[in-house]
Protein backbone atom coordinates (compact mmCIF):
# COMPACT_ATOMS: atom_id res chain seq x y z
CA UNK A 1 11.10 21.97 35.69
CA UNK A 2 14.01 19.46 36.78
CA UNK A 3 14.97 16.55 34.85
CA UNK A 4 13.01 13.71 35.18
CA UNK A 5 14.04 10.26 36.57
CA UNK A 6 14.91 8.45 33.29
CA UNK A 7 17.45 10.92 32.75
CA UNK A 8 15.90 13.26 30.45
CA UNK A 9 16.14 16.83 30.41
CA UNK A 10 14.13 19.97 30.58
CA UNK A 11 13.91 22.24 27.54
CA UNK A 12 16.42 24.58 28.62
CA UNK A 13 18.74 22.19 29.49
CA UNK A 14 18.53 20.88 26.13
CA UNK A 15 18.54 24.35 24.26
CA UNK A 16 21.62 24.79 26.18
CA UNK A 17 23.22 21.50 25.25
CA UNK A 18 22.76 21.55 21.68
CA UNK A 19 23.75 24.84 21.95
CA UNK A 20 27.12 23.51 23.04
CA UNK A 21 27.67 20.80 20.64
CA UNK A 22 26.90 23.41 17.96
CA UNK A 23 30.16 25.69 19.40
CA UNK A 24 31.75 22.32 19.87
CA UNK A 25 31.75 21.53 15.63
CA UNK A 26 32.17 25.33 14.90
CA UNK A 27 35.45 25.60 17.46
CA UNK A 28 36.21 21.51 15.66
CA UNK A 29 36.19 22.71 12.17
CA UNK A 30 38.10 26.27 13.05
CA UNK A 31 40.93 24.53 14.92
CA UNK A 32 41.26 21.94 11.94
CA UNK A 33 41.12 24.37 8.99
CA UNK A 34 44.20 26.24 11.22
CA UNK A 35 46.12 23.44 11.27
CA UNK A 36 45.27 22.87 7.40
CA UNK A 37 45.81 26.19 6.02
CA UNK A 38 48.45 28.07 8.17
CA UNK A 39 51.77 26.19 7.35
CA UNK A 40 50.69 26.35 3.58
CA UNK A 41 50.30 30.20 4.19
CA UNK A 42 53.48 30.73 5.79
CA UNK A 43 55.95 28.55 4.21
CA UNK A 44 53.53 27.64 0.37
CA UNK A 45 54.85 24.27 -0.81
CA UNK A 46 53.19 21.86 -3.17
CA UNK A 47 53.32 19.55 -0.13
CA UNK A 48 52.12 22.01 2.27
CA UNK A 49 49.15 22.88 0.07
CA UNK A 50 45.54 21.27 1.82
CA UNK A 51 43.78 20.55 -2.29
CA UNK A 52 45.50 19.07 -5.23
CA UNK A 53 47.83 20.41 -7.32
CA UNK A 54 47.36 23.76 -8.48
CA UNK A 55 48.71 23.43 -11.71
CA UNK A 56 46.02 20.77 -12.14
CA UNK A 57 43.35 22.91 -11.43
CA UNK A 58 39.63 22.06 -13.26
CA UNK A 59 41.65 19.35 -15.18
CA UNK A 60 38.99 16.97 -14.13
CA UNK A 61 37.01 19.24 -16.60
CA UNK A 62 39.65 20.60 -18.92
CA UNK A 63 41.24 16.93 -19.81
CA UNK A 64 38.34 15.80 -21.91
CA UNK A 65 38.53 19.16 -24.33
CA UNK A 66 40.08 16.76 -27.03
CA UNK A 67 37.41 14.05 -26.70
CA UNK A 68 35.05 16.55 -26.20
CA UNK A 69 35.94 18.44 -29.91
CA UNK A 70 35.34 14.68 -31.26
CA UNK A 71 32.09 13.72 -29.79
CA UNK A 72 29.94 13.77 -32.49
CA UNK A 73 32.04 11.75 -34.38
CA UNK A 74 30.88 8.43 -32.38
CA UNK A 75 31.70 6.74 -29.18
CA UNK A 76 34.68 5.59 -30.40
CA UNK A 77 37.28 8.26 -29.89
CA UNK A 78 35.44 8.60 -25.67
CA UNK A 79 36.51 4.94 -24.63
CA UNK A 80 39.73 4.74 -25.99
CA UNK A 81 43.19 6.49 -24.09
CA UNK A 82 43.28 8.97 -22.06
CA UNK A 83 42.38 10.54 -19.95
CA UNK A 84 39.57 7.86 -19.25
CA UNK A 85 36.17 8.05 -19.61
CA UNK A 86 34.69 6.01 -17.58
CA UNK A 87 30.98 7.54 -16.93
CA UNK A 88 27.22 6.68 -18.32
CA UNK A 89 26.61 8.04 -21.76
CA UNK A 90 25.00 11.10 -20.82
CA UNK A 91 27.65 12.84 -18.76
CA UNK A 92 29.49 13.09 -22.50
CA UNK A 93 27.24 16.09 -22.80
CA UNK A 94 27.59 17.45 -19.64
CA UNK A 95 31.05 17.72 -20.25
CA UNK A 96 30.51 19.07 -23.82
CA UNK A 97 28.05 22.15 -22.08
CA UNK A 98 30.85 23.36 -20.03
CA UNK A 99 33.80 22.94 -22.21
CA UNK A 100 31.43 25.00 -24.51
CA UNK A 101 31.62 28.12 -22.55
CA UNK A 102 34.58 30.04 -21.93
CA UNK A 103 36.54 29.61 -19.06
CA UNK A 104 34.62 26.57 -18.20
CA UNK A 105 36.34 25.64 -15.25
CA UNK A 106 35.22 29.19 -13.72
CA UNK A 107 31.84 28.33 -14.82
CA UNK A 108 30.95 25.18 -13.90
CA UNK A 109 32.36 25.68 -10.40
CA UNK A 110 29.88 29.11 -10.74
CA UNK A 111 26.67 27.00 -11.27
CA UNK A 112 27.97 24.42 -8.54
CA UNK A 113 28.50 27.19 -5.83
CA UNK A 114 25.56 29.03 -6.70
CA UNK A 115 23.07 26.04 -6.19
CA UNK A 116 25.09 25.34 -3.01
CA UNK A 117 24.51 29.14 -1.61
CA UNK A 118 21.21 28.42 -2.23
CA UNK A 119 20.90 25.38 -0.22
CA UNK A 120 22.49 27.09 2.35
CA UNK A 121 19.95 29.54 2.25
CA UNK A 122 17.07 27.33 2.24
CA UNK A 123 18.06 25.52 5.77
CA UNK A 124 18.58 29.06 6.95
CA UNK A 125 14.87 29.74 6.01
CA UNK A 126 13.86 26.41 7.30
CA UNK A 127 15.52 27.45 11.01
CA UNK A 128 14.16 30.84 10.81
CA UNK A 129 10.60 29.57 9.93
CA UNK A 130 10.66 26.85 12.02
CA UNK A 131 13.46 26.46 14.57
CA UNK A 132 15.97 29.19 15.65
CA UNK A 133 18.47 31.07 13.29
CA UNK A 134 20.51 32.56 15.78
CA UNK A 135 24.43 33.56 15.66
CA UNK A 136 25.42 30.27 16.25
CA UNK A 137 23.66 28.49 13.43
CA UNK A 138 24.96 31.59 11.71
CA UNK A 139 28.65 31.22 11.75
CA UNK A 140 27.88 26.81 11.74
CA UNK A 141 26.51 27.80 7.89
CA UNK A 142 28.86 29.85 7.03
CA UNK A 143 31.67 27.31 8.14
CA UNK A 144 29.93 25.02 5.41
CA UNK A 145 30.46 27.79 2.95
CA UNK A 146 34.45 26.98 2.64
CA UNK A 147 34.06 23.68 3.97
CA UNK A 148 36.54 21.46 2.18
CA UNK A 149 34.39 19.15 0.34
CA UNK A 150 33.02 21.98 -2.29
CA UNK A 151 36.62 23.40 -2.48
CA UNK A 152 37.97 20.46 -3.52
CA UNK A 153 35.14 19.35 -6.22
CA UNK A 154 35.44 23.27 -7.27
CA UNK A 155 39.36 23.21 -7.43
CA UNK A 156 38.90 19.75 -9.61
CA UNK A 157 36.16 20.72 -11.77
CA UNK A 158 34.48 17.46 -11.68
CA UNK A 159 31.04 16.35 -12.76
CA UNK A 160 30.34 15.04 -9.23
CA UNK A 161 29.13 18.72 -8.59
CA UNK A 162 26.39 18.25 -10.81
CA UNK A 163 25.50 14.53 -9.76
CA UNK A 164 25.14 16.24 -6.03
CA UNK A 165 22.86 18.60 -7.68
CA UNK A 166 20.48 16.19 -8.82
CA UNK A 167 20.79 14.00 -5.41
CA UNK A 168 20.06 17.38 -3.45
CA UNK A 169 17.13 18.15 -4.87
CA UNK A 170 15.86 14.36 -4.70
CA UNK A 171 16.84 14.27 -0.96
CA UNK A 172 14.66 17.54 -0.38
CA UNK A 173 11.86 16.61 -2.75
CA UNK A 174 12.11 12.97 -1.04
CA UNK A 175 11.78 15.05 2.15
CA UNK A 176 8.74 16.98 1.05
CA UNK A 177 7.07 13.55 -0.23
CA UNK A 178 7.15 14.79 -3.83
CA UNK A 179 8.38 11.09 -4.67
CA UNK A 180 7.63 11.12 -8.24
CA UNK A 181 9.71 14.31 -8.67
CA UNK A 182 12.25 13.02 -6.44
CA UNK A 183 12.66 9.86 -8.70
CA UNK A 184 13.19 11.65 -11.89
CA UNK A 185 15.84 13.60 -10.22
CA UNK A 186 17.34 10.49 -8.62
CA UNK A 187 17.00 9.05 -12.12
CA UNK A 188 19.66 11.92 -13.98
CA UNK A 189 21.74 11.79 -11.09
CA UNK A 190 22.48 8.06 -12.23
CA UNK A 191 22.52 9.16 -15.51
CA UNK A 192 26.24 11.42 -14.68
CA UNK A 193 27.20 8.60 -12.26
CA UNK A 194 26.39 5.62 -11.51
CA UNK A 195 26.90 5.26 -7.63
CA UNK A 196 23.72 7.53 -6.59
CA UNK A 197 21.54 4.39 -7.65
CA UNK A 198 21.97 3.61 -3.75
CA UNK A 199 19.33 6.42 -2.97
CA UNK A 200 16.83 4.34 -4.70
CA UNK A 201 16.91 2.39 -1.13
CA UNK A 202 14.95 4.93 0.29
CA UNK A 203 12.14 4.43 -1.74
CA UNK A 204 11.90 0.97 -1.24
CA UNK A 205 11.76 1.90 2.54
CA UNK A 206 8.80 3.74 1.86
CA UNK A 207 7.67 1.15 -0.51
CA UNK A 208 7.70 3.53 -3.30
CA UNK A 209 8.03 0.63 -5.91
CA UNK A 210 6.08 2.50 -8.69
CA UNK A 211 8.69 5.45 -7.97
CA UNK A 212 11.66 3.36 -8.73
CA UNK A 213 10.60 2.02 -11.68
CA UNK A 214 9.90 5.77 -12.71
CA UNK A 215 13.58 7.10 -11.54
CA UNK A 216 15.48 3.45 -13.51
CA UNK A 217 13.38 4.66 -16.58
CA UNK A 218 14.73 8.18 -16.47
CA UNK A 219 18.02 6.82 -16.25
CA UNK A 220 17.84 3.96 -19.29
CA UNK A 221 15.88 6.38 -21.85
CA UNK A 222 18.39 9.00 -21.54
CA UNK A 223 21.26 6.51 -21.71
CA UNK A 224 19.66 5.48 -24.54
CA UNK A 225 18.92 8.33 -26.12
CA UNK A 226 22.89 9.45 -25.24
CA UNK A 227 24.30 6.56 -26.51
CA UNK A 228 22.27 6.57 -30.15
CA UNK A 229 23.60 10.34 -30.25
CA UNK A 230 26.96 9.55 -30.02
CA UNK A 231 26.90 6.10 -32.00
CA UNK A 232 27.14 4.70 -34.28
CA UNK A 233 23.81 2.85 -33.15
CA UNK A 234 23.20 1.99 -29.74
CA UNK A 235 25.33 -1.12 -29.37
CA UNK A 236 27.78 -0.14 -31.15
CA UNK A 237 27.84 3.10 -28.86
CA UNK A 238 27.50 0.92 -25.92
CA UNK A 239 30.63 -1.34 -27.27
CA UNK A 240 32.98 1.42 -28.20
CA UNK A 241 32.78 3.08 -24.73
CA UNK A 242 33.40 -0.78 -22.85
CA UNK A 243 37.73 0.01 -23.50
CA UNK A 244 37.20 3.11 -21.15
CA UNK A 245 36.08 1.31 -18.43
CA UNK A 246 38.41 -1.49 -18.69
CA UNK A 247 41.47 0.87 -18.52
CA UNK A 248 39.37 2.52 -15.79
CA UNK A 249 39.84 -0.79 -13.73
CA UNK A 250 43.52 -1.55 -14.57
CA UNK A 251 44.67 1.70 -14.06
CA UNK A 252 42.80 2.86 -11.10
CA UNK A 253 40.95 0.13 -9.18
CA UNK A 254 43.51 -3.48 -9.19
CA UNK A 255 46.17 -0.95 -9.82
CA UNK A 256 48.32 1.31 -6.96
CA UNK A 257 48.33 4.94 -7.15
CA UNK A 258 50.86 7.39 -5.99
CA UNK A 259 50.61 8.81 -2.00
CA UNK A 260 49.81 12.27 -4.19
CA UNK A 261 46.42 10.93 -5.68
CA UNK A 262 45.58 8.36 -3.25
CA UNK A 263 45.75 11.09 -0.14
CA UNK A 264 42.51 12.00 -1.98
CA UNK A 265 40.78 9.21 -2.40
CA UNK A 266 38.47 7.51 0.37
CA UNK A 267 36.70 4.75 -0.61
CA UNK A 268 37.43 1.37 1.67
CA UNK A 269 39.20 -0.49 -0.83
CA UNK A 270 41.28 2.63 -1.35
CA UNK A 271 42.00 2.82 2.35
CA UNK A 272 42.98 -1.20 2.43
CA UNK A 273 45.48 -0.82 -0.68
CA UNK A 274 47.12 2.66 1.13
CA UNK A 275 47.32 0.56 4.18
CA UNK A 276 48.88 -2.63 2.61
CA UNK A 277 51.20 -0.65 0.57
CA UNK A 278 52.06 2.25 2.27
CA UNK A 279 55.77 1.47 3.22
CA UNK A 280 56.24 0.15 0.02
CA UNK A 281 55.01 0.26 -3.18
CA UNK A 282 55.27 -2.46 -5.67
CA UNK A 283 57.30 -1.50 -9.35
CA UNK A 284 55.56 -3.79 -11.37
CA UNK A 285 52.37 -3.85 -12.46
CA UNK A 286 52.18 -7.61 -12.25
CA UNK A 287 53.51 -7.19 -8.23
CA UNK A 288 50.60 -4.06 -7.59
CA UNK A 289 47.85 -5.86 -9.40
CA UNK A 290 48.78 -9.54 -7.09
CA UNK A 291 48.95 -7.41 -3.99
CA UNK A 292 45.68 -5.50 -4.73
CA UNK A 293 43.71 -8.80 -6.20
CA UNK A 294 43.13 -10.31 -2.37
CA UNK A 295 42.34 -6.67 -1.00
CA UNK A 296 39.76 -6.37 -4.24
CA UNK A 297 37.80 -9.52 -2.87
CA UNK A 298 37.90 -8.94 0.51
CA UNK A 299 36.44 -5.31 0.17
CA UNK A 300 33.52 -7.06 -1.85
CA UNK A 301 32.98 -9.30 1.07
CA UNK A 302 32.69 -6.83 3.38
CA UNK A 303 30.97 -4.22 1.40
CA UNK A 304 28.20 -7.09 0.44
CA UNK A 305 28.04 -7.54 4.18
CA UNK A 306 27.57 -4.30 5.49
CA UNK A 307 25.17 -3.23 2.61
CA UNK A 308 22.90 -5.79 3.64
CA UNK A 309 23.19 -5.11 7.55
CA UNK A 310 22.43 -1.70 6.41
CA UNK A 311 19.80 -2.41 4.20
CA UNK A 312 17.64 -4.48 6.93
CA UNK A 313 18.90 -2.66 9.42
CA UNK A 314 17.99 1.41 8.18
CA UNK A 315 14.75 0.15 6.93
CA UNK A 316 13.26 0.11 10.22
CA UNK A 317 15.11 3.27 11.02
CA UNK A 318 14.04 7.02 10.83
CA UNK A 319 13.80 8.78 7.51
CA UNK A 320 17.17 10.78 8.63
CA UNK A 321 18.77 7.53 9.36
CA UNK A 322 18.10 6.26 6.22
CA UNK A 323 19.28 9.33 4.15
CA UNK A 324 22.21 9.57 6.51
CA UNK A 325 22.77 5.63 5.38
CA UNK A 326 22.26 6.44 1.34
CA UNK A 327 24.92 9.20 1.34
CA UNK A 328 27.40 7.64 3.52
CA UNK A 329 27.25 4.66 1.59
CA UNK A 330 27.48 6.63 -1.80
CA UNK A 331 31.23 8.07 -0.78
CA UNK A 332 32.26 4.65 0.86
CA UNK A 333 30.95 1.89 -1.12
CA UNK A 334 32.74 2.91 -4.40
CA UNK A 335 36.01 1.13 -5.26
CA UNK A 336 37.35 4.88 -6.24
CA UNK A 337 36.14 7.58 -4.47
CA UNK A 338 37.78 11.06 -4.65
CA UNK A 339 37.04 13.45 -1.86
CA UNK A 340 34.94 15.55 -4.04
CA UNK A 341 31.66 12.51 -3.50
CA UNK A 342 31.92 14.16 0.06
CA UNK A 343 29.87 16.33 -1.27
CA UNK A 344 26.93 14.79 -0.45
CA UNK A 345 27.15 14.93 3.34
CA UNK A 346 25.79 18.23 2.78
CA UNK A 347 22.14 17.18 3.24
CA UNK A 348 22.54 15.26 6.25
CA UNK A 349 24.95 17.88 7.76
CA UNK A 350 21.82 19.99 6.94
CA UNK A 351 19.49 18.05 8.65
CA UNK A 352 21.87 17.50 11.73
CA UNK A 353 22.08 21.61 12.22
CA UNK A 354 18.10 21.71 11.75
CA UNK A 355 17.91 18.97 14.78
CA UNK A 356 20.00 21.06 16.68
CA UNK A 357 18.19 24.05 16.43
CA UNK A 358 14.32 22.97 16.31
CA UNK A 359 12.80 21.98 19.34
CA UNK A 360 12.49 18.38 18.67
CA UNK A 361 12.33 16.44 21.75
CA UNK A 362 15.90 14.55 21.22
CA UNK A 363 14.94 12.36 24.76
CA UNK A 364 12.07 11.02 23.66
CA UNK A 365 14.04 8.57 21.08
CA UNK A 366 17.38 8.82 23.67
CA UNK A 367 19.32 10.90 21.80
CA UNK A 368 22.02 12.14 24.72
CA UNK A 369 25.19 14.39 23.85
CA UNK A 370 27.40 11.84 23.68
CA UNK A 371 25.64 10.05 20.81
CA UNK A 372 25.28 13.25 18.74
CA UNK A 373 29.08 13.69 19.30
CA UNK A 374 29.31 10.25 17.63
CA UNK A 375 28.08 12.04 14.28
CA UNK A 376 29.38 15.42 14.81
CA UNK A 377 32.86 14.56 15.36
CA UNK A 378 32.87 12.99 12.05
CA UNK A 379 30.86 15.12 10.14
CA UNK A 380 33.55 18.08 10.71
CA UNK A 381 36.87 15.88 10.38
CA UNK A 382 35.14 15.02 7.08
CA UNK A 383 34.54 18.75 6.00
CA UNK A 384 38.22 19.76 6.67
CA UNK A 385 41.67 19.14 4.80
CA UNK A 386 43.73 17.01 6.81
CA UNK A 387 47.07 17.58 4.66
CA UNK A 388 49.26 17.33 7.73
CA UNK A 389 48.04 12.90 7.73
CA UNK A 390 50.03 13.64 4.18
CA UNK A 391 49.14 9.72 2.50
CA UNK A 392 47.18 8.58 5.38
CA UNK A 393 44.36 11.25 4.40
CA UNK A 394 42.45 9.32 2.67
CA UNK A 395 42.52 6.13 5.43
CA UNK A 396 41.38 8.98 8.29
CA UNK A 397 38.29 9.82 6.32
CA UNK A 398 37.42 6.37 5.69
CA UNK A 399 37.50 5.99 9.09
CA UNK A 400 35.20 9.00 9.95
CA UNK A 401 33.22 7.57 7.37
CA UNK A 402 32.68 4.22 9.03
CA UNK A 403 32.57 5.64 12.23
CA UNK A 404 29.29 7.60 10.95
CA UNK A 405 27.90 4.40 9.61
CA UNK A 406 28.21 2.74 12.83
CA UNK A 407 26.46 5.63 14.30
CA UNK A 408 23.65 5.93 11.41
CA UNK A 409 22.76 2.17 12.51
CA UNK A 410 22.84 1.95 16.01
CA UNK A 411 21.56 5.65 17.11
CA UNK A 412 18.12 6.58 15.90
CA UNK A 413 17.86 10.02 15.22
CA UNK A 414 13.82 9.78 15.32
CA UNK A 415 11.13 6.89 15.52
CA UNK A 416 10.80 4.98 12.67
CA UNK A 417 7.11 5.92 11.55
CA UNK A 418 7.96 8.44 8.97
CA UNK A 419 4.28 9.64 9.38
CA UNK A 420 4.43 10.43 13.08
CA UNK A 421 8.03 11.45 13.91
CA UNK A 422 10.06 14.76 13.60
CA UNK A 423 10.67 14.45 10.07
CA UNK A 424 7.21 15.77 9.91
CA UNK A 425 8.35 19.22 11.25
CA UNK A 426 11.26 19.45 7.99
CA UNK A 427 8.60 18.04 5.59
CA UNK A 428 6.56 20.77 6.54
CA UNK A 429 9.33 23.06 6.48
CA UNK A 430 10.79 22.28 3.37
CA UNK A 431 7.32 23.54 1.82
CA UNK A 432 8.26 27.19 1.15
């Protein structure tokens, strides 16, 4: 069958094409992880080396054993000095679970990986159920495997691993319309941090209004409950933990890091303060904090402007646009965001490979090569290290991430009717 007048394509032709794009991110990904990991192997150098320090390894975890022997003594001894603790009530116990077990650094990056094997798994059930598993999607998964986002949260220890967890399973419950469970999972995800409260826009999208007020519950009874654990009392809880957050701010958000933490971190306003300061870096606190307080309001300005363009914008938008949306705008929108909140591009990075490889008709919504380049390009810059951009790492993927936002809004990846579009084929799927 040829092509067709408007310019679309025959099946083939499009088996072959996607086929393509797929080598195109695998060869991507290979050639940047070279570039990454080769001069550290040859010539190892702390600068050299693609993750953070290695003598710092898990202390994301391992920091908070002293607070952690002292958290049953109240709230009191968790908001004051460091390191900070600047997270919802709740994640106090997650930390206290690992640091319980031996070699908890080992561990919790055990339970992190394992759940991420599995979800690896699962979209390599969905293509051999329902699309095509062949070599190609293959080696693409097993690129994700040591793709740089999980090393990095693994190498820090951090928490985030088990907020992407919780957002995971929402996204895939969300996916197989098991709202209610998806809210409760959305709900503890808020519960460790606070920035996954974004998903609950994809509820509202499918005016699932009884749904948020089920996931906010989750999240303010176990707060709650946290918080009168810890004490003493609720408010007094609640009041004792308010220093952490303040030293939170002054140290880390009106404040100017060091090129060898802020090569890790993301987040726009992070990108604007690396930019403004990157020749230069004030001595004084009062000089960093009257450099960073005009960059502060203009990245509220223009975060409150694009999350409303995205808002009205993804809401009339495919169900993959709008999840695409939620977790791009959960590693961007936060005014300190550490590569490890990556992490959840793994679902739509998982959805992009299933579009590949299923035989969705891409030209009936328009969907040419050259607009899925515009999210693949992206998508593996974002899951390598990029140590060789040394203090500008952090600016590139804030660029790849805006570059993917640009494309989440202006190229549909289906029609918007949930009910009649291809997100009915990975609904289905996802029902194993």
């Amino acid at each position: 069958m040829a092509s067709g007048n408007d310019g679309t394509s025959d099946a083939p032709v499009n088996a072959a094409v996607r086929e393509n794009l797929l080598r195109f991110y695998i060869g991507l990904v290979l050639v940047l992880s070279a570039v990454a990991w080769l001069p550290y192997l040859i010539h190892p150098s702390v600068q050299a080396y693609p993750l953070f320090l290695r003598q710092a390894r898990f202390s994301d975890l391992t920091d908070y054993v002293g607070k952690m022997n002292h958290l049953y003594e109240g709230a009191v001894p968790l908001g004051r000095g460091f390191p900070v603790f600047n997270y919802p009530a709740p994640a106090a116990f997650v930390y206290k679970f690992f640091l319980s077990i031996r070699h908890s650094g080992y561990v919790s990056g055990l339970v992190v990986y394992s759940f991420f094997v599995a979800e690896i798994v699962l979209v390599a059930h969905l293509l051999a159920k329902k699309a095509k598993l062949n070599s190609l999607a293959v080696i693409f998964l097993l690129s994700v495997l040591f793709s740089y986002p999980m090393m990095f949260t693994l190498d820090r220890g951090n928490i985030e691993g088990v907020a992407w967890i919780c957002t995971s399973l929402c996204l895939i419950s969300f996916l197989a319309r098991r709202y209610k469970t998806s809210a409760i999972l959305l709900g503890l995800a808020c519960c460790i941090k606070p920035f996954p409260v974004i998903y609950f826009l994809l509820f509202a999208g499918q005016r699932k209004f009884r749904e948020i007020v089920l996931g906010l519950a989750v999240t303010i009874v176990v707060t709650v409950a946290s918080l009168a654990t810890l004490g003493p009392g609720v408010i007094g809880a609640y009041r004792a933990l308010q220093p952490g957050f303040r030293i939170y701010y002054d140290t880390y958000v009106q404040n100017v890091l060091s090129p060898s933490e802020t090569r890790f971190e993301h987040s726009m306003l992070d990108s604007m303060k690396t930019i403004r300061t990157h020749h230069a870096i004030p001595e004084t606190l009062e000089e960093r904090v009257a450099v960073t307080k005009p960059i502060i309001l203009a990245d509220t300005i223009l975060l409150c402007l694009l999350g409303i363009l995205m808002f009205f914008k993804l809401m009339r938008m495919s169900v993959i646009n709008q999840i695409f949306g939620v977790c791009i705008g959960g590693a961007l929108f936060p005014p300190v965001a550490a590569d490890y909140s990556l992490c959840h591009l793994y679902v739509p990075l998982g959805l992009m490979v299933i579009l590949l490889c299923s035989d969705i008709d891409l030209a009936e919504v328009k969907l040419t090569p050259q607009k899925l380049i515009c999210f693949i390009v992206p998508l593996a810059i974002l899951m390598c290290p990029l140590p060789e951009l040394h203090s500008l790492q952090g600016v590139a993927r804030c660029l790849m991430l805006l570059i993917l936002t640009a494309a989440t809004l202006f190229i549909p990846l289906g029609r918007s009717n949930l009910e009649e579009s291809e997100a009915i084929l990975l609904l289905r799927s996802i029902r194993v």
